[in-house]
C-alpha atoms as a PDB file:
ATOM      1  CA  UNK A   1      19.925  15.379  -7.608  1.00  0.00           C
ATOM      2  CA  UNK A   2      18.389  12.471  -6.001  1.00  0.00           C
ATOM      3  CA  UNK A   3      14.901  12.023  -4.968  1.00  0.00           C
ATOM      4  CA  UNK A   4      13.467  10.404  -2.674  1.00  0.00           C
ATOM      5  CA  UNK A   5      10.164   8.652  -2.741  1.00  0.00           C
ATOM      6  CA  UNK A   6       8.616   7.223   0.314  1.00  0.00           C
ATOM      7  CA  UNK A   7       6.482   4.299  -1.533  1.00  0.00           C
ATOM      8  CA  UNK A   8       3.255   2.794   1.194  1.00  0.00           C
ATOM      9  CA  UNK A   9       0.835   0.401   0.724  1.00  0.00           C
ATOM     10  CA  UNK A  10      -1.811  -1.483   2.378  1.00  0.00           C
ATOM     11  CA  UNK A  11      -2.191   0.942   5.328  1.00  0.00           C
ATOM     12  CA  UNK A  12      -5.333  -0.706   6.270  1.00  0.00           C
ATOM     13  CA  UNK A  13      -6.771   2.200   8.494  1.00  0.00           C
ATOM     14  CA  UNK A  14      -3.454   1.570  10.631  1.00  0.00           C
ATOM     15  CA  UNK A  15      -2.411   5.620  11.548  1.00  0.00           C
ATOM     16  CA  UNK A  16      -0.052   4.571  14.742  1.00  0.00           C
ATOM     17  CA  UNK A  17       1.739   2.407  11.933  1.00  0.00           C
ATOM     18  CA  UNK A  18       2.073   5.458   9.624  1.00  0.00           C
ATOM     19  CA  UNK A  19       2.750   7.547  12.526  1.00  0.00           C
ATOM     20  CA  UNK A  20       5.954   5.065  13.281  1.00  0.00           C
ATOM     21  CA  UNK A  21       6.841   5.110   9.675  1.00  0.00           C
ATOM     22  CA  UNK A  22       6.871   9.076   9.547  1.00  0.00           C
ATOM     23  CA  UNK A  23       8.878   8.968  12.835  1.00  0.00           C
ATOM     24  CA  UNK A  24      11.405   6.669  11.410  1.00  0.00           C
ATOM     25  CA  UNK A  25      12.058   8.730   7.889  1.00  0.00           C
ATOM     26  CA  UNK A  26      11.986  12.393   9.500  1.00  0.00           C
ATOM     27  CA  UNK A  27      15.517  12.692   9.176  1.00  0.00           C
ATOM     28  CA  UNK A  28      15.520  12.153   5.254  1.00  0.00           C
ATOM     29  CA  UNK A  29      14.228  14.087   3.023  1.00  0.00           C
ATOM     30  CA  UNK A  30      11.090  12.842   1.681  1.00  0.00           C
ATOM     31  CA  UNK A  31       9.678  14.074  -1.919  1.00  0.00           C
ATOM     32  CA  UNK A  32       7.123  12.267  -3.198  1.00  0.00           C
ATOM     33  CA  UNK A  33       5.068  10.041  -0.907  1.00  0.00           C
ATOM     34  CA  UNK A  34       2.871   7.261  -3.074  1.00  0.00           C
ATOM     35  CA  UNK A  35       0.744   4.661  -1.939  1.00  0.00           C
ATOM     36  CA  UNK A  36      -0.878   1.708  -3.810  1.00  0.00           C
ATOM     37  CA  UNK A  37      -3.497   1.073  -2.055  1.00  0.00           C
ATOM     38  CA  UNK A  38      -5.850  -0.444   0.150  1.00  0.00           C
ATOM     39  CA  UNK A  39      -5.645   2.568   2.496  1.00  0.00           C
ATOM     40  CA  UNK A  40      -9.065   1.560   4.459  1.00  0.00           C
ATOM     41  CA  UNK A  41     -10.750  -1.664   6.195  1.00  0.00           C
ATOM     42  CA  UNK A  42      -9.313  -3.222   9.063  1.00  0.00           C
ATOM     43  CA  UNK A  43      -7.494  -1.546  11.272  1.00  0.00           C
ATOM     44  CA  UNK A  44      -9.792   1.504  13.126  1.00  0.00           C
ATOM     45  CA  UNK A  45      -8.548   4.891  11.765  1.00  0.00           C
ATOM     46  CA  UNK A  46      -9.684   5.555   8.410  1.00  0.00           C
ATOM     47  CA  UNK A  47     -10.399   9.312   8.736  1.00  0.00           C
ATOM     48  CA  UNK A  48      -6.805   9.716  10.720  1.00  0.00           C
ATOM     49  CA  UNK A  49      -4.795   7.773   7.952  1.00  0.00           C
ATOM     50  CA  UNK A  50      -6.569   9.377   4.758  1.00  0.00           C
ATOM     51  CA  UNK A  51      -5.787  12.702   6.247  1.00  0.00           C
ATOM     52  CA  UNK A  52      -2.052  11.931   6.944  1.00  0.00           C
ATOM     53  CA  UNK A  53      -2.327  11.144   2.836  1.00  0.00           C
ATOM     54  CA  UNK A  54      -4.348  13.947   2.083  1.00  0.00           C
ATOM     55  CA  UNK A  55      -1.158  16.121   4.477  1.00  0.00           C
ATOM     56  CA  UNK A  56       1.607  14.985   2.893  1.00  0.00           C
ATOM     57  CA  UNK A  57       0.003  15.010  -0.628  1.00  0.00           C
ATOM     58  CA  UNK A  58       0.582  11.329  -1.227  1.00  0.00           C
ATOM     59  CA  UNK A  59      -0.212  10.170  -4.584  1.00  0.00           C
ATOM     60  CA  UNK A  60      -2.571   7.705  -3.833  1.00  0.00           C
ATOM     61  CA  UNK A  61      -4.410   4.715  -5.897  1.00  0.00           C
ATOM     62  CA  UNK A  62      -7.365   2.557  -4.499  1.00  0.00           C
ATOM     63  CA  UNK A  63      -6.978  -1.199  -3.804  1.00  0.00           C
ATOM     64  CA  UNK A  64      -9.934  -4.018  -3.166  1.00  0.00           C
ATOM     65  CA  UNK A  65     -10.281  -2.839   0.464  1.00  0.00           C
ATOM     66  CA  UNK A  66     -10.966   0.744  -0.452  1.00  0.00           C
ATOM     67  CA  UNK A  67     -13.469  -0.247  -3.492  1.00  0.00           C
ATOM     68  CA  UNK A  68     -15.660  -1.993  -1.225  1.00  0.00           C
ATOM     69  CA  UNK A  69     -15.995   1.186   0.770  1.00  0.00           C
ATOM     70  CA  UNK A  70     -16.684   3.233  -2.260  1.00  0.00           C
ATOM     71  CA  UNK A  71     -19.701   0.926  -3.246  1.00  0.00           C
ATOM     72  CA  UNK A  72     -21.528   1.753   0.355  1.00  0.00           C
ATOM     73  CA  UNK A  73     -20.499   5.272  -0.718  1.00  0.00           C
ATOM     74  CA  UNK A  74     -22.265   5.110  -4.318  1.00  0.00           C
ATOM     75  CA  UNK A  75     -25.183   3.598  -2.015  1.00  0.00           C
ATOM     76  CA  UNK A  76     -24.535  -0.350  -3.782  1.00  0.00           C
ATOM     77  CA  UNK A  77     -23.699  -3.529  -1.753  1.00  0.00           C
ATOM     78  CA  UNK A  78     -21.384  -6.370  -2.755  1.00  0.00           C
ATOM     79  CA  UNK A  79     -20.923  -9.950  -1.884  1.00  0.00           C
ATOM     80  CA  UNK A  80     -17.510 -10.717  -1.090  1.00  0.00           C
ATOM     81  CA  UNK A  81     -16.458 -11.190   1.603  1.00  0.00           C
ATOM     82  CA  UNK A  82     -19.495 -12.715   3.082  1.00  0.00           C
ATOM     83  CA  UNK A  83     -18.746 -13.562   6.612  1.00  0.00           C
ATOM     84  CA  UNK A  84     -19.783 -11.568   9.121  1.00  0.00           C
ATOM     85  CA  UNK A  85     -16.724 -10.929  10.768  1.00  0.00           C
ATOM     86  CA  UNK A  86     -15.162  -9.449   7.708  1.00  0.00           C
ATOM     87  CA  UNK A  87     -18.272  -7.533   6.734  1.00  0.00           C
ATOM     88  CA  UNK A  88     -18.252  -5.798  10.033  1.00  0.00           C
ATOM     89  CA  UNK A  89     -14.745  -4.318   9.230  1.00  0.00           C
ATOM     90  CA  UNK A  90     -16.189  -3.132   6.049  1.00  0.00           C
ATOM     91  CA  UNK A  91     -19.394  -1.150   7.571  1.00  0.00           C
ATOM     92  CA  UNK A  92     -17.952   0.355  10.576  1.00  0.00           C
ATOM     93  CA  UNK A  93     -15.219   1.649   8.489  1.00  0.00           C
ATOM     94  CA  UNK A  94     -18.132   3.078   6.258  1.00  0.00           C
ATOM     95  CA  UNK A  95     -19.712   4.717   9.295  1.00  0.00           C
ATOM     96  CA  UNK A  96     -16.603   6.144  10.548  1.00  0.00           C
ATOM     97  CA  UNK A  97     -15.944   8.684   7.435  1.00  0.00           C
ATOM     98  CA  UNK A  98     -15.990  11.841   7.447  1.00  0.00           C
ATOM     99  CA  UNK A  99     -16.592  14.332   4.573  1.00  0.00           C
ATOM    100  CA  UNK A 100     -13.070  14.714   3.502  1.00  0.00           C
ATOM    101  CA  UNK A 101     -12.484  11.226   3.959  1.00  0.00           C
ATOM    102  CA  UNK A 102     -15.059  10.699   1.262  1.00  0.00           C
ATOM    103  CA  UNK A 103     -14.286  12.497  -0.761  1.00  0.00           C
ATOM    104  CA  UNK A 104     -10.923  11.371  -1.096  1.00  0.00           C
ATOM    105  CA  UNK A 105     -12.034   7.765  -1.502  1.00  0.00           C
ATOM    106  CA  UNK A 106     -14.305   8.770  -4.366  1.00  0.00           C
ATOM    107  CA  UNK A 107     -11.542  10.113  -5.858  1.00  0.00           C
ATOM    108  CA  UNK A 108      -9.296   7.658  -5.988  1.00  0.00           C
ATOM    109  CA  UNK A 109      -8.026   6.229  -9.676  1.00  0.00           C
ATOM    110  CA  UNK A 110      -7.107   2.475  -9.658  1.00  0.00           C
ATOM    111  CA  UNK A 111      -4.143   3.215 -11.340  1.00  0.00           C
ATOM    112  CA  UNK A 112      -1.632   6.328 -11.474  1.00  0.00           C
ATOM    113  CA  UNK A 113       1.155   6.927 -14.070  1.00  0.00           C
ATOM    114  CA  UNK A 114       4.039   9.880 -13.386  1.00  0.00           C
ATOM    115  CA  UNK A 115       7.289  10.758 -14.735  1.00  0.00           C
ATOM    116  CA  UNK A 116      10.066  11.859 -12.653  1.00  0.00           C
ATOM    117  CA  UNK A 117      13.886  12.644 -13.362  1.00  0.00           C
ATOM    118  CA  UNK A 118      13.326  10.377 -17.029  1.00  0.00           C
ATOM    119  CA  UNK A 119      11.663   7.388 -15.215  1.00  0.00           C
ATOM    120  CA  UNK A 120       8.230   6.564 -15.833  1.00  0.00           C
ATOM    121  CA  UNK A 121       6.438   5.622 -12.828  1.00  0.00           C
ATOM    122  CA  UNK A 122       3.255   2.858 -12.588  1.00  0.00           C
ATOM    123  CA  UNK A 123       1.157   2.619  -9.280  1.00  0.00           C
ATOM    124  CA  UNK A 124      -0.933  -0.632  -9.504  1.00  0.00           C
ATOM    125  CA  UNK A 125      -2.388  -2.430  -6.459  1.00  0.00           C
ATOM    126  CA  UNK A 126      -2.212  -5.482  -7.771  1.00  0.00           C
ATOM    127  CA  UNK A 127      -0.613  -5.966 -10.898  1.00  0.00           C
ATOM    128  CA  UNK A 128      -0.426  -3.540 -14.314  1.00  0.00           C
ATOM    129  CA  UNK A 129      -2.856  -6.616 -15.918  1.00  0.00           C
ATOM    130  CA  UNK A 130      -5.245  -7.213 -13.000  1.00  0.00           C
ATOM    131  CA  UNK A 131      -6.399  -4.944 -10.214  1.00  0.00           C
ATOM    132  CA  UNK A 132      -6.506  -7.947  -7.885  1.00  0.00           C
ATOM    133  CA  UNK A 133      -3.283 -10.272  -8.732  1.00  0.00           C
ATOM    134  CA  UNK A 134      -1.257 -11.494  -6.538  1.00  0.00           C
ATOM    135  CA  UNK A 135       2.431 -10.909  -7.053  1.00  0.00           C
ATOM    136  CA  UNK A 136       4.641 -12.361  -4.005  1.00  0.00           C
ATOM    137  CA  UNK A 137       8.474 -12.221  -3.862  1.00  0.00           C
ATOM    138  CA  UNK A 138       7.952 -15.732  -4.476  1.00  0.00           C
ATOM    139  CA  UNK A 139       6.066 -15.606  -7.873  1.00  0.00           C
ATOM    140  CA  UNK A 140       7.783 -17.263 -10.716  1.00  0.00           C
ATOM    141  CA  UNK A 141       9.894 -14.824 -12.315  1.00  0.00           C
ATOM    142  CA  UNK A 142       8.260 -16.062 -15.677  1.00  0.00           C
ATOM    143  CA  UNK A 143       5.331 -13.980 -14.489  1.00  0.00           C
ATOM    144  CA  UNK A 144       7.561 -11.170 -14.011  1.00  0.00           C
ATOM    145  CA  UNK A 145       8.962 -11.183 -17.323  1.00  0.00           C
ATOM    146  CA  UNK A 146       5.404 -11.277 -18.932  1.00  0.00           C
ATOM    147  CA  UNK A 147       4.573  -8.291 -17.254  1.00  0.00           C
ATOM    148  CA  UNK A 148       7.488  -6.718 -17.987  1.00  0.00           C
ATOM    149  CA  UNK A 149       7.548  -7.419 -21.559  1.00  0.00           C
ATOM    150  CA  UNK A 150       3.570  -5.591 -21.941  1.00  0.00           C
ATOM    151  CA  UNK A 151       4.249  -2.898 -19.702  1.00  0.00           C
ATOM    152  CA  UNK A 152       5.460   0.814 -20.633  1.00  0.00           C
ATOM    153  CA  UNK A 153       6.675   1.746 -17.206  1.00  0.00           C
ATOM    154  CA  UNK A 154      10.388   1.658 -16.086  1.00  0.00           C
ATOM    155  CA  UNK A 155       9.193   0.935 -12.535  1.00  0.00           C
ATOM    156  CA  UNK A 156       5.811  -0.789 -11.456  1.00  0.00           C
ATOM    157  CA  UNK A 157       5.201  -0.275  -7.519  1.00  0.00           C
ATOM    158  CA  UNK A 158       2.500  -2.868  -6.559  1.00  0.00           C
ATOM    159  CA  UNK A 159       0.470  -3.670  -2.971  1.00  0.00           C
ATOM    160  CA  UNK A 160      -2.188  -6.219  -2.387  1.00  0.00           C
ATOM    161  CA  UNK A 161       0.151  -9.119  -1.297  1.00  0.00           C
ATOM    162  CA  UNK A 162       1.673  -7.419   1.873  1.00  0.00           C
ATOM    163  CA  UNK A 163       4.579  -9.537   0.376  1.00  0.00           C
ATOM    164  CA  UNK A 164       7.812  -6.774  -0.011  1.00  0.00           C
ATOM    165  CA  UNK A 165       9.842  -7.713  -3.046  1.00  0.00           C
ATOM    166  CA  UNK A 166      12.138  -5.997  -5.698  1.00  0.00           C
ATOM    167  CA  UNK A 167      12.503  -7.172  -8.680  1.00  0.00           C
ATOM    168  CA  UNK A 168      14.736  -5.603 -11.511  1.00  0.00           C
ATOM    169  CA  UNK A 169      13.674  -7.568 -14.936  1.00  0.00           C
ATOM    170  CA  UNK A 170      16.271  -7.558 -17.849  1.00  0.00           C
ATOM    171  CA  UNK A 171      14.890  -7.505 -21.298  1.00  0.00           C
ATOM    172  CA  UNK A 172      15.942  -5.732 -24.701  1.00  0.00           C
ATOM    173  CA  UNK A 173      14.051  -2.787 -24.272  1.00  0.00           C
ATOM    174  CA  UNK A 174      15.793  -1.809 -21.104  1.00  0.00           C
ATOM    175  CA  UNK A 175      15.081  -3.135 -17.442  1.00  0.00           C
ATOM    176  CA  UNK A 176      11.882  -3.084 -15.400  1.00  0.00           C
ATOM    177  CA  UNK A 177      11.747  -2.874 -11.536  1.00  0.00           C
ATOM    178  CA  UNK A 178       8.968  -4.497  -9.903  1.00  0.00           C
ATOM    179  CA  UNK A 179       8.831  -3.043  -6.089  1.00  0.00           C
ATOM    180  CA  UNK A 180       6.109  -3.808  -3.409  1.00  0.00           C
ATOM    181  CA  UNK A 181       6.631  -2.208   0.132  1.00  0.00           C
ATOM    182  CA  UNK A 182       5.011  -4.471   2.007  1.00  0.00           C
ATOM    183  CA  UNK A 183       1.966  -3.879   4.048  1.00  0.00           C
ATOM    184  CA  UNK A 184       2.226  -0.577   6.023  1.00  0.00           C
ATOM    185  CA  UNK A 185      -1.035  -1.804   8.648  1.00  0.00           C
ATOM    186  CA  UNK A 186      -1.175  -5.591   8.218  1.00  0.00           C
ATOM    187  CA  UNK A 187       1.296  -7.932   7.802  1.00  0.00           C
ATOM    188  CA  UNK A 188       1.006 -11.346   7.475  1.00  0.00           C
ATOM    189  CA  UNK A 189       4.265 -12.758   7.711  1.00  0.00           C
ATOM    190  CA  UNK A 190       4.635 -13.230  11.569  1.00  0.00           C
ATOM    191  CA  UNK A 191       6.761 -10.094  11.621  1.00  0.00           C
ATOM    192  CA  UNK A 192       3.663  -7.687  13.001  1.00  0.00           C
ATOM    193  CA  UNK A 193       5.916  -4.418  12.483  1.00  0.00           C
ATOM    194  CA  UNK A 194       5.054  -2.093   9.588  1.00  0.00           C
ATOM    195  CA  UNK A 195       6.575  -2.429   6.191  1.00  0.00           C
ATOM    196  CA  UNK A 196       7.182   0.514   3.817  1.00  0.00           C
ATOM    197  CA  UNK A 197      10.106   1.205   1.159  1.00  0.00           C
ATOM    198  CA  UNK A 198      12.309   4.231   0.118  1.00  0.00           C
ATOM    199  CA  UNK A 199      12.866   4.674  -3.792  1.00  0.00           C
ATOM    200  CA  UNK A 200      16.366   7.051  -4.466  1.00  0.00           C
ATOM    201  CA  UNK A 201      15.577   8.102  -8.132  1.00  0.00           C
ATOM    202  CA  UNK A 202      18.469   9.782 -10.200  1.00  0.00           C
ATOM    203  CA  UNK A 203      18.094  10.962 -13.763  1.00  0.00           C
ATOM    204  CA  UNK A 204      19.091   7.198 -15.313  1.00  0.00           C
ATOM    205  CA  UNK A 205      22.988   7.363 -16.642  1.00  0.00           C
ATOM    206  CA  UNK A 206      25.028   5.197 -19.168  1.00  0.00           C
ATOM    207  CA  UNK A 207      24.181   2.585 -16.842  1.00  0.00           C
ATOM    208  CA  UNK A 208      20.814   2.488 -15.697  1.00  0.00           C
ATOM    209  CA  UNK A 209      21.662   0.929 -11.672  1.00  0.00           C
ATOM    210  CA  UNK A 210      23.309   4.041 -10.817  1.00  0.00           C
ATOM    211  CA  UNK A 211      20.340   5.404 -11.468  1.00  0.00           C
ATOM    212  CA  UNK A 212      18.180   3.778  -9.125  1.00  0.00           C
ATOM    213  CA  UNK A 213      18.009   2.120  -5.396  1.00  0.00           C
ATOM    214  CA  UNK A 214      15.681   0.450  -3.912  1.00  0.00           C
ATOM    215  CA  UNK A 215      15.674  -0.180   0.551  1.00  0.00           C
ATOM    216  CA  UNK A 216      12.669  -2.303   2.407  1.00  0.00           C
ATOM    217  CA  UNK A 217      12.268  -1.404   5.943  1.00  0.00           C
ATOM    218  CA  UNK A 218      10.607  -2.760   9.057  1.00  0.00           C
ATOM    219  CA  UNK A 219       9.442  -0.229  12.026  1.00  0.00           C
ATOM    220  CA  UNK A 220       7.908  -0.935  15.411  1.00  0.00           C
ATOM    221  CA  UNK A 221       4.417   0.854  16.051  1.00  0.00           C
ATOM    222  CA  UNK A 222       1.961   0.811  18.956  1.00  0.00           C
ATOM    223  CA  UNK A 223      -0.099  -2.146  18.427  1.00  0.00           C
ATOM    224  CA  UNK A 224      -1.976  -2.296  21.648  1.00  0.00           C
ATOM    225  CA  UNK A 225      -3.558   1.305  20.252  1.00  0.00           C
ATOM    226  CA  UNK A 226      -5.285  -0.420  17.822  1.00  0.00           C
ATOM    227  CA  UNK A 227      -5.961  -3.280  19.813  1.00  0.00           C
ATOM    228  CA  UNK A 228      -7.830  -0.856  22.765  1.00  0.00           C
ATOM    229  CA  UNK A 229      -9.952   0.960  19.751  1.00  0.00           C
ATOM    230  CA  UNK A 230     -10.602  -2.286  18.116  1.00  0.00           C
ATOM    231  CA  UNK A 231     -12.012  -3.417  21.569  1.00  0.00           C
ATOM    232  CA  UNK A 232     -13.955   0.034  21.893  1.00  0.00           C
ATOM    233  CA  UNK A 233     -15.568  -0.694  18.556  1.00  0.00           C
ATOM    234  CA  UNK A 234     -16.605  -4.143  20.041  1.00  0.00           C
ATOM    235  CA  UNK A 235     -14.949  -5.460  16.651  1.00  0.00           C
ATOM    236  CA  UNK A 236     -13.895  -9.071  16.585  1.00  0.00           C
ATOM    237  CA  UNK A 237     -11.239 -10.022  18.542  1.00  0.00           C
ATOM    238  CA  UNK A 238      -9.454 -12.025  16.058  1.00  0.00           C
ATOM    239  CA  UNK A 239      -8.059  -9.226  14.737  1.00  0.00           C
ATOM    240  CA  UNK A 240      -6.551  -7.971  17.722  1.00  0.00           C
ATOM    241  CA  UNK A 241      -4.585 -11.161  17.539  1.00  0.00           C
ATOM    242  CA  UNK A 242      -3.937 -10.512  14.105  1.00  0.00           C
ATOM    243  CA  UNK A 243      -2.088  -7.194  14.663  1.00  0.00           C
ATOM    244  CA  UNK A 244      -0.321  -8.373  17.636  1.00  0.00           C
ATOM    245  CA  UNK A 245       0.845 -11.901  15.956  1.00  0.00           C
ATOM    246  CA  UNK A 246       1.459 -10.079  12.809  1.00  0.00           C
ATOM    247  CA  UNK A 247      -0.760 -13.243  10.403  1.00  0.00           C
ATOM    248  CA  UNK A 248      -3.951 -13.641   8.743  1.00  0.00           C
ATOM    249  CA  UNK A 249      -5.686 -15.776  11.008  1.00  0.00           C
ATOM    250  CA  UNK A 250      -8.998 -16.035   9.035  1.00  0.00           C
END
């Protein structure tokens, strides 16, 4: 039997973006939907995108974004990131939520381990050594194999870059797959469509690639949605041009 696994992260508060990505895998079967993070901040529908997670019983972790958010929850500050027109996108997030959107964000583990079909799972924002690294599909594949070597997963899905890679990494113990999906809400690679991945899991054979596959995809969504409910906010306008040029533009 094969399964399925719709793997998100980096939503952002984007819910016309998930919306397009549900569209696009409705004729698949979908059995496990996890998310790495970073599910808030930015984009203007947090209580909408936590409860399409909280619908489809996504497995979710937190990322930087969302830790932020639970700090104004726990009734704490924090300094980064200091400019104003970041820090908006922070508090009217905040002052958006609604009860089940908090308490879903207080919930949230920074890291999730399961076991399906004989593979063990990792869900890490940024990296299984640091909450906050960095991995791009252009990182050294030294740094690959480091991580590889310490970590007791047999796949490691990752977020925080909005960079989609897969990485399989030999080594004696067995192989390691590295896998970011890309950013569902905010890309920043001049591409502004939203980025997710499908994970086919079979119980691992004789030889372990028939076992797994791994497909990056790209969908269309309704940008100028956000746009108009950024502009109701009265948010800053660079991030209209953000969404619509698909870049981080400050």
């Amino acid at each position: 039997m094969t399964i399925n696994i719709l793997v998100l992260s980096d939503i952002h508060g984007n819910h016309p973006a998930l919306q397009a990505i549900d569209a696009a895998v409705r004729g698949l079967e979908i059995h496990y939907v996890f998310n790495c993070g970073d599910s808030t901040v930015y984009a203007p529908f947090p209580n909408e995108t936590l409860a399409w997670l909280r619908n489809h019983q996504a497995l979710s972790i937190s990322g930087n974004t969302d830790d932020k958010i639970v700090r104004l929850l726990e009734g704490k500050s924090f300094k980064k990131p200091s400019k104003p027109d970041k820090r908006c996108m922070y508090t009217s997030t905040f002052e958006q939520l609604d009860q089940d959107a908090k308490h879903d964000l207080l919930a949230l583990r920074k890291q999730a381990t399961i076991e399906l079909a004989g593979w063990r799972i990792g869900l890490f924002h940024g990296s299984p050594e640091d909450h906050e690294e960095f991995l791009f599909s252009n990182t050294p594949g030294q740094r690959f194999m480091e991580l590889a070597k310490n970590c007791r997963e047999h796949i490691v899905l990752t977020g925080h870059s909005h960079s989609p890679y897969y990485k399989q990494i030999r080594q004696n113990k067995g192989s390691v797959h590295f896998i970011n999906p890309g950013s569902a809400g905010r890309m920043f690679d001049g591409d502004p469509r939203a980025s997710y991945a499908i994970l086919e899991l079979e119980r691992p054979g004789p030889k372990k690639l028939q076992g797994l596959r791994v497909q990056h995809f790209r969908v269309a969504y309704d940008i100028e949605r956000v746009v108009a409910e950024l502009e109701r906010q009265n948010l800053p306008a660079i991030y209209s041009n953000m969404y619509r040029q698909g870049k981080k533009l400050n």
